[in-house]
C-alpha atoms as a PDB file:
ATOM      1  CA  UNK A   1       0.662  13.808  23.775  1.00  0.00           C
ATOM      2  CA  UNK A   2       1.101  10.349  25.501  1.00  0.00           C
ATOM      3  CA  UNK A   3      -2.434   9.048  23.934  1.00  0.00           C
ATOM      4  CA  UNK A   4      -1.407   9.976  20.951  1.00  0.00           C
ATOM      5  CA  UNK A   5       1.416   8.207  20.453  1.00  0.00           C
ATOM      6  CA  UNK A   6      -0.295   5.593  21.867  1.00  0.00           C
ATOM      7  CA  UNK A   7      -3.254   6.158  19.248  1.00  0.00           C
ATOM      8  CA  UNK A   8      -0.551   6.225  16.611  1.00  0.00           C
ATOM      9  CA  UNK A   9       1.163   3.112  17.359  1.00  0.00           C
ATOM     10  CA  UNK A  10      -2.099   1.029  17.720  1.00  0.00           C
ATOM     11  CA  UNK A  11      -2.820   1.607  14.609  1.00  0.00           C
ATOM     12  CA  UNK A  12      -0.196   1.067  13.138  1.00  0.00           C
ATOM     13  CA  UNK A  13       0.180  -2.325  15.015  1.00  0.00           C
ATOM     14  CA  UNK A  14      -3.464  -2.954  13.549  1.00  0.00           C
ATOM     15  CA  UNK A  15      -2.196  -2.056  10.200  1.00  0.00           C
ATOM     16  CA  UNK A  16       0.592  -4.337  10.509  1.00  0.00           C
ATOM     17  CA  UNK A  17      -1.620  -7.354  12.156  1.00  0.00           C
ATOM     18  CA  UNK A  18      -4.038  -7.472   9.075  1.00  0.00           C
ATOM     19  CA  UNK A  19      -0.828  -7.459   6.189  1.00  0.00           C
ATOM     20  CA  UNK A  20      -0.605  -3.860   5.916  1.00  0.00           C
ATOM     21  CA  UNK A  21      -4.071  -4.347   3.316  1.00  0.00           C
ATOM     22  CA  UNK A  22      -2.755  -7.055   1.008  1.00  0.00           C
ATOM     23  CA  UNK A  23      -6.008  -8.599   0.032  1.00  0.00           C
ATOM     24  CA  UNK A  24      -4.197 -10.564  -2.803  1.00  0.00           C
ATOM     25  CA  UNK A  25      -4.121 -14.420  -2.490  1.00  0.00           C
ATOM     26  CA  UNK A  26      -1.681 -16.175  -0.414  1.00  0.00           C
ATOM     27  CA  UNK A  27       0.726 -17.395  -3.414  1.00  0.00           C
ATOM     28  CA  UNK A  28       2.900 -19.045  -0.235  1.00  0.00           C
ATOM     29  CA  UNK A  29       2.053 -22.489  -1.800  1.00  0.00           C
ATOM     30  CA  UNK A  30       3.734 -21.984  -5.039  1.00  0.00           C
ATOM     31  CA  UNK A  31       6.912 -21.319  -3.574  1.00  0.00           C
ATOM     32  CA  UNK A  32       9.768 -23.985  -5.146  1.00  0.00           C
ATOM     33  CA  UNK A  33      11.122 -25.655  -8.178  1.00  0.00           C
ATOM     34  CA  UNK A  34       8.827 -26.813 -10.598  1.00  0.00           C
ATOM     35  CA  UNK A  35       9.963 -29.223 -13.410  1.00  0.00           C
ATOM     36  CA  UNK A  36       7.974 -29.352 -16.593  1.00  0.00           C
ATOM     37  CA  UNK A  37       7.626 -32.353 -18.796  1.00  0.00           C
ATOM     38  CA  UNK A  38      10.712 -33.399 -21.832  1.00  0.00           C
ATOM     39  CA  UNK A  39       9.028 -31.886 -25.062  1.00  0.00           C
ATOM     40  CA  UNK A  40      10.023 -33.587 -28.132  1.00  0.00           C
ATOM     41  CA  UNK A  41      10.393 -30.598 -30.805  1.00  0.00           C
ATOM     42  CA  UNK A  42      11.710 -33.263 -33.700  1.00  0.00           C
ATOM     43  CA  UNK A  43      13.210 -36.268 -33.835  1.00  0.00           C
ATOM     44  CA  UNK A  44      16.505 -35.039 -32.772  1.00  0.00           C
ATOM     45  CA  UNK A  45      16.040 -32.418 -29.693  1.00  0.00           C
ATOM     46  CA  UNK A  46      13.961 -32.028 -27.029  1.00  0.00           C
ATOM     47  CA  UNK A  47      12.937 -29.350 -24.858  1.00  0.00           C
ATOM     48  CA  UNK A  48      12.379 -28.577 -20.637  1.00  0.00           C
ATOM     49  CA  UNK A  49      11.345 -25.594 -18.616  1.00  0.00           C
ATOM     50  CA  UNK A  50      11.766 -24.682 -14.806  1.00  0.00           C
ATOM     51  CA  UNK A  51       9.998 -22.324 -12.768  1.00  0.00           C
ATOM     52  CA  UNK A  52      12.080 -21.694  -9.396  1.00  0.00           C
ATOM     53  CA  UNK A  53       9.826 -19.964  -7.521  1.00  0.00           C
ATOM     54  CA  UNK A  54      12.550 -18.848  -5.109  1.00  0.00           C
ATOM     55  CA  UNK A  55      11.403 -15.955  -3.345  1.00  0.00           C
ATOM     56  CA  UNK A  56       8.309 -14.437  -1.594  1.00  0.00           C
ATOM     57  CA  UNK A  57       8.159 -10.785  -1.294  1.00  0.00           C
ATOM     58  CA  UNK A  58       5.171 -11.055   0.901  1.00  0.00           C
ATOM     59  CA  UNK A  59       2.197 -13.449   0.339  1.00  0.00           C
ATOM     60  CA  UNK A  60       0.648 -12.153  -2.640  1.00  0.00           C
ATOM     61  CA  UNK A  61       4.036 -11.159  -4.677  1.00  0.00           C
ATOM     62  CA  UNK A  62       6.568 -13.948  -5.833  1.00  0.00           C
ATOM     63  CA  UNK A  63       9.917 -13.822  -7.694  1.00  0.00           C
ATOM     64  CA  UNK A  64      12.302 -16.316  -8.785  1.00  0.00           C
ATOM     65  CA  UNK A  65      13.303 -17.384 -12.345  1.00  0.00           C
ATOM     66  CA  UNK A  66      12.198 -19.691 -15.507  1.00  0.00           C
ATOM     67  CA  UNK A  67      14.758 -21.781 -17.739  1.00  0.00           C
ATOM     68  CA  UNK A  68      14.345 -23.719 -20.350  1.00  0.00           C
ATOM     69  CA  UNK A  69      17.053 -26.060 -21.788  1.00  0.00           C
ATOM     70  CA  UNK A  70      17.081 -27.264 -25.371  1.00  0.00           C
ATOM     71  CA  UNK A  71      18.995 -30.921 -25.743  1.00  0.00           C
ATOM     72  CA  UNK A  72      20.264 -32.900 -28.043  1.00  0.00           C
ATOM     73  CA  UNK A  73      18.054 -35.655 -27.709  1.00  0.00           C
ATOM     74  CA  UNK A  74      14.319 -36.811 -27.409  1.00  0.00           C
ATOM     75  CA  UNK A  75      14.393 -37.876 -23.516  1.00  0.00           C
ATOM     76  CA  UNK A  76      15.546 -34.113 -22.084  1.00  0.00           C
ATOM     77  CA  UNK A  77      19.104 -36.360 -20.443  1.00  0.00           C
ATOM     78  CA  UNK A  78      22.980 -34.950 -20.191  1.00  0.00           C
ATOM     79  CA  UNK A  79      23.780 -31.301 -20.349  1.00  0.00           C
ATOM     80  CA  UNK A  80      21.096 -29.059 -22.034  1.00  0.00           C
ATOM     81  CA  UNK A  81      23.348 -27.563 -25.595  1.00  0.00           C
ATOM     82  CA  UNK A  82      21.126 -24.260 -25.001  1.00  0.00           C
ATOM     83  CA  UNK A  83      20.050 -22.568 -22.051  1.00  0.00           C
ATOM     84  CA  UNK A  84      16.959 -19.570 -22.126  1.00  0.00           C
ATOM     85  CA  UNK A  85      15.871 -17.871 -18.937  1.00  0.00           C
ATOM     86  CA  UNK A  86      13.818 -14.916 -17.656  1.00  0.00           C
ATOM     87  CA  UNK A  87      13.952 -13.437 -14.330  1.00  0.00           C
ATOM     88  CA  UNK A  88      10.160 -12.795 -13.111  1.00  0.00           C
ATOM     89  CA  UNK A  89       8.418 -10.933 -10.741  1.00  0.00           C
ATOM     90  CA  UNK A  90       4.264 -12.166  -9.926  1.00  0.00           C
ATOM     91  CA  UNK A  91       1.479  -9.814  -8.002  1.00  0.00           C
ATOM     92  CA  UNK A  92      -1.313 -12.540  -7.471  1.00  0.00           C
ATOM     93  CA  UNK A  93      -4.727 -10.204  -8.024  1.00  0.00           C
ATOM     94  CA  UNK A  94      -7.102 -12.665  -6.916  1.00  0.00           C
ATOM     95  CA  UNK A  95      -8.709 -15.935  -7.900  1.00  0.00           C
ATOM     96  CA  UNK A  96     -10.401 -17.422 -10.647  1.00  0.00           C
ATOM     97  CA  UNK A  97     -12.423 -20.595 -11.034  1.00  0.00           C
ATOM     98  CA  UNK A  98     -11.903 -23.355 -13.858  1.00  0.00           C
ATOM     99  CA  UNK A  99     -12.533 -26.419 -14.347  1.00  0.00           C
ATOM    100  CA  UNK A 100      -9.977 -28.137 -13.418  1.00  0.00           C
ATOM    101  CA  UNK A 101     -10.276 -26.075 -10.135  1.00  0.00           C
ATOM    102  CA  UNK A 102     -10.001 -22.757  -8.514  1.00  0.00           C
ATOM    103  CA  UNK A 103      -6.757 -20.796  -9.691  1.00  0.00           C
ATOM    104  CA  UNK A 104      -5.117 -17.740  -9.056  1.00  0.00           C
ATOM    105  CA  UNK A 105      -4.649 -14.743 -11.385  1.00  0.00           C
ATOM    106  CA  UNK A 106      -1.281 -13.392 -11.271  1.00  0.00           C
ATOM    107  CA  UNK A 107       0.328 -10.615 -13.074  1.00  0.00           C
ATOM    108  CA  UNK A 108       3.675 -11.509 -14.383  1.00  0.00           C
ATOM    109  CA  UNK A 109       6.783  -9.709 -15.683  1.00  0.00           C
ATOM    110  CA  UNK A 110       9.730 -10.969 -17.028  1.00  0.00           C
ATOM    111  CA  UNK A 111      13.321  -9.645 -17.605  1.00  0.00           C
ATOM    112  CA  UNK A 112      16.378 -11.538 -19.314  1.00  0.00           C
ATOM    113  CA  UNK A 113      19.563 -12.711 -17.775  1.00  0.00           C
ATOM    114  CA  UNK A 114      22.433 -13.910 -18.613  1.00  0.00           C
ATOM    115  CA  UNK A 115      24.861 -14.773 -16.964  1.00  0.00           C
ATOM    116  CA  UNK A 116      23.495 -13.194 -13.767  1.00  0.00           C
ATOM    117  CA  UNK A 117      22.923 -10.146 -15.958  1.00  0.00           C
ATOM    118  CA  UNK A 118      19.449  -9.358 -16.234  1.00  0.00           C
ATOM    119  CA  UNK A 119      18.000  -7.486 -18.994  1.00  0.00           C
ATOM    120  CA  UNK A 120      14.334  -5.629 -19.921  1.00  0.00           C
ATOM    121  CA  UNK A 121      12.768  -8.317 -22.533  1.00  0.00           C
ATOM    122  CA  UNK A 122      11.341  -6.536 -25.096  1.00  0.00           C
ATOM    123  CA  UNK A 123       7.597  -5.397 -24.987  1.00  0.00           C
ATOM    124  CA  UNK A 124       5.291  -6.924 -23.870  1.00  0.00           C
ATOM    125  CA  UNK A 125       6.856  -6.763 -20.937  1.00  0.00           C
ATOM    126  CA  UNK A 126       4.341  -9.401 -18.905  1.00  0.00           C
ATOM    127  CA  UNK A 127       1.484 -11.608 -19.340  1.00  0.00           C
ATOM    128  CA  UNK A 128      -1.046 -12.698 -16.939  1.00  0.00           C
ATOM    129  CA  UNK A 129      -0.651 -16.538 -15.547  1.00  0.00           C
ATOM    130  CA  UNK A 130      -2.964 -18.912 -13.757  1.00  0.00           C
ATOM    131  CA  UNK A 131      -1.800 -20.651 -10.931  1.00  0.00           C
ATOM    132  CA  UNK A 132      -3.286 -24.120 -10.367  1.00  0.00           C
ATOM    133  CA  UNK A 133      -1.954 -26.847  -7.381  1.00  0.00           C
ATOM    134  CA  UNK A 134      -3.369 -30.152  -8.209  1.00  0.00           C
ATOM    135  CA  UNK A 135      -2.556 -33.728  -6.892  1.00  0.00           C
ATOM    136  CA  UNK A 136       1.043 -31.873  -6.095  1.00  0.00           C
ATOM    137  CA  UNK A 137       1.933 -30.655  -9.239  1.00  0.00           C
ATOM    138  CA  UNK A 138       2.065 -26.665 -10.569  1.00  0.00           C
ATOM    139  CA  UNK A 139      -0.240 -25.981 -13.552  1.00  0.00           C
ATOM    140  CA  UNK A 140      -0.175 -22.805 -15.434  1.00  0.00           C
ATOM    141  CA  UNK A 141      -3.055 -21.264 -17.045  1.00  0.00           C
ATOM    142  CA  UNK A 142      -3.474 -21.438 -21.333  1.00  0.00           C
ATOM    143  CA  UNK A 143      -2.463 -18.845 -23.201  1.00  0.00           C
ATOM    144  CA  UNK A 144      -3.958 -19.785 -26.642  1.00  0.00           C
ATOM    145  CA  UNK A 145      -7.379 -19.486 -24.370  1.00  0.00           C
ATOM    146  CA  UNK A 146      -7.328 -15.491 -23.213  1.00  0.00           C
ATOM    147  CA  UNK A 147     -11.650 -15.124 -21.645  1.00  0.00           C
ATOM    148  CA  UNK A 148     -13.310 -11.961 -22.057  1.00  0.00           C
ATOM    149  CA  UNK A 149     -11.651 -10.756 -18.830  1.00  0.00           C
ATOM    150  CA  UNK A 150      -8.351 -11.070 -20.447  1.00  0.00           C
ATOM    151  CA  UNK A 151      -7.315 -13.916 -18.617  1.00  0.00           C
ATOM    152  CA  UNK A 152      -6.269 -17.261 -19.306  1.00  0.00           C
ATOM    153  CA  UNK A 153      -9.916 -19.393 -19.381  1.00  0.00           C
ATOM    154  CA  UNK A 154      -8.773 -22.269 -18.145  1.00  0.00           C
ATOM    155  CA  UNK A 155      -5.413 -23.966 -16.307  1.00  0.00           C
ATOM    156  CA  UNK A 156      -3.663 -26.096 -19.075  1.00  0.00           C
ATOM    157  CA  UNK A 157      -3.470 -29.692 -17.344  1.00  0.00           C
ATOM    158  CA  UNK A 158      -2.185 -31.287 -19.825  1.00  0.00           C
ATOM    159  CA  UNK A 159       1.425 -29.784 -19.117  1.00  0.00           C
ATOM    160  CA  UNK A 160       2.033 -30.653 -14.922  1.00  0.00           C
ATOM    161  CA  UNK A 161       4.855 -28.691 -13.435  1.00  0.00           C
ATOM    162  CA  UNK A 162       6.626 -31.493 -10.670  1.00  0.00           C
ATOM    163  CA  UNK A 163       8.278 -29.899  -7.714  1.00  0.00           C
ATOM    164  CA  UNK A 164      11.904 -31.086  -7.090  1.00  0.00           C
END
């Protein structure tokens, strides 16, 4: 009975040593706030988003949330007049090369909140992002270019995501 337990508890220890199976990437990297570039939408307003990548569930699962405030001016300065954010959730599934580098391919889902209230967005409920680090800054992959595999083709560089 002895050796068995000890069997048991081996391999669970062995389990445990390896990360329990995970075989997603290590999304550990991403973890942080990420500051996108002011967006002039007219003359008059301007837009910015931020990914907090706040929490890791383990290394290939993230969480955290994305705002985006609208302002009343061209250079994204004082306090945003509107405020949009989504909770998320992220399962990285593995990695994908591009040209501006390899990225990961993680499955994202998003939920409202307001004011700490977080609600199911209407469907569809998630997309699937590519994760890019490059010269420090986040990139995130481009949606208007979806590759036979359903993913993002490339990593949109010409939007870098600053960490605070």
């Amino acid at each position: 009975m002895k050796l068995r337990w000890m069997a048991a508890v081996a391999a669970v220890l062995a389990v445990t040593a390896c990360g329990g199976g995970d075989d997603g990437p290590d999304l550990s990297p991403y973890n942080g706030v990420w500051v996108g570039p002011c967006i002039t939408v007219n003359n008059r307003t301007s837009l910015q988003t931020i990914w907090n990548i706040k929490g890791l569930v383990d290394r290939s699962r993230i969480n955290g949330h994305r705002t985006t405030g609208l302002f009343n001016n061209t250079g994204c300065s004082g306090m945003a007049a509107a405020i949009t954010g989504y909770d998320f959730a992220g399962t990285g599934i593995g990695p994908k090369n591009t040209t501006a580098g390899q990225t990961d391919i993680v499955i994202m889902t998003f939920s409202t909140y307001s004011g700490g209230q977080a609600q199911q967005v209407p469907p569809p409920p998630g997309r699937v992002e590519l994760l890019l680090l490059a010269n420090g800054n986040l990139y995130f992959g481009d949606q208007t270019r979806i590759g036979g595999d359903g993913y993002p083709d490339q990593a949109d560089v010409s939007m870098p995501y600053r960490p605070r």
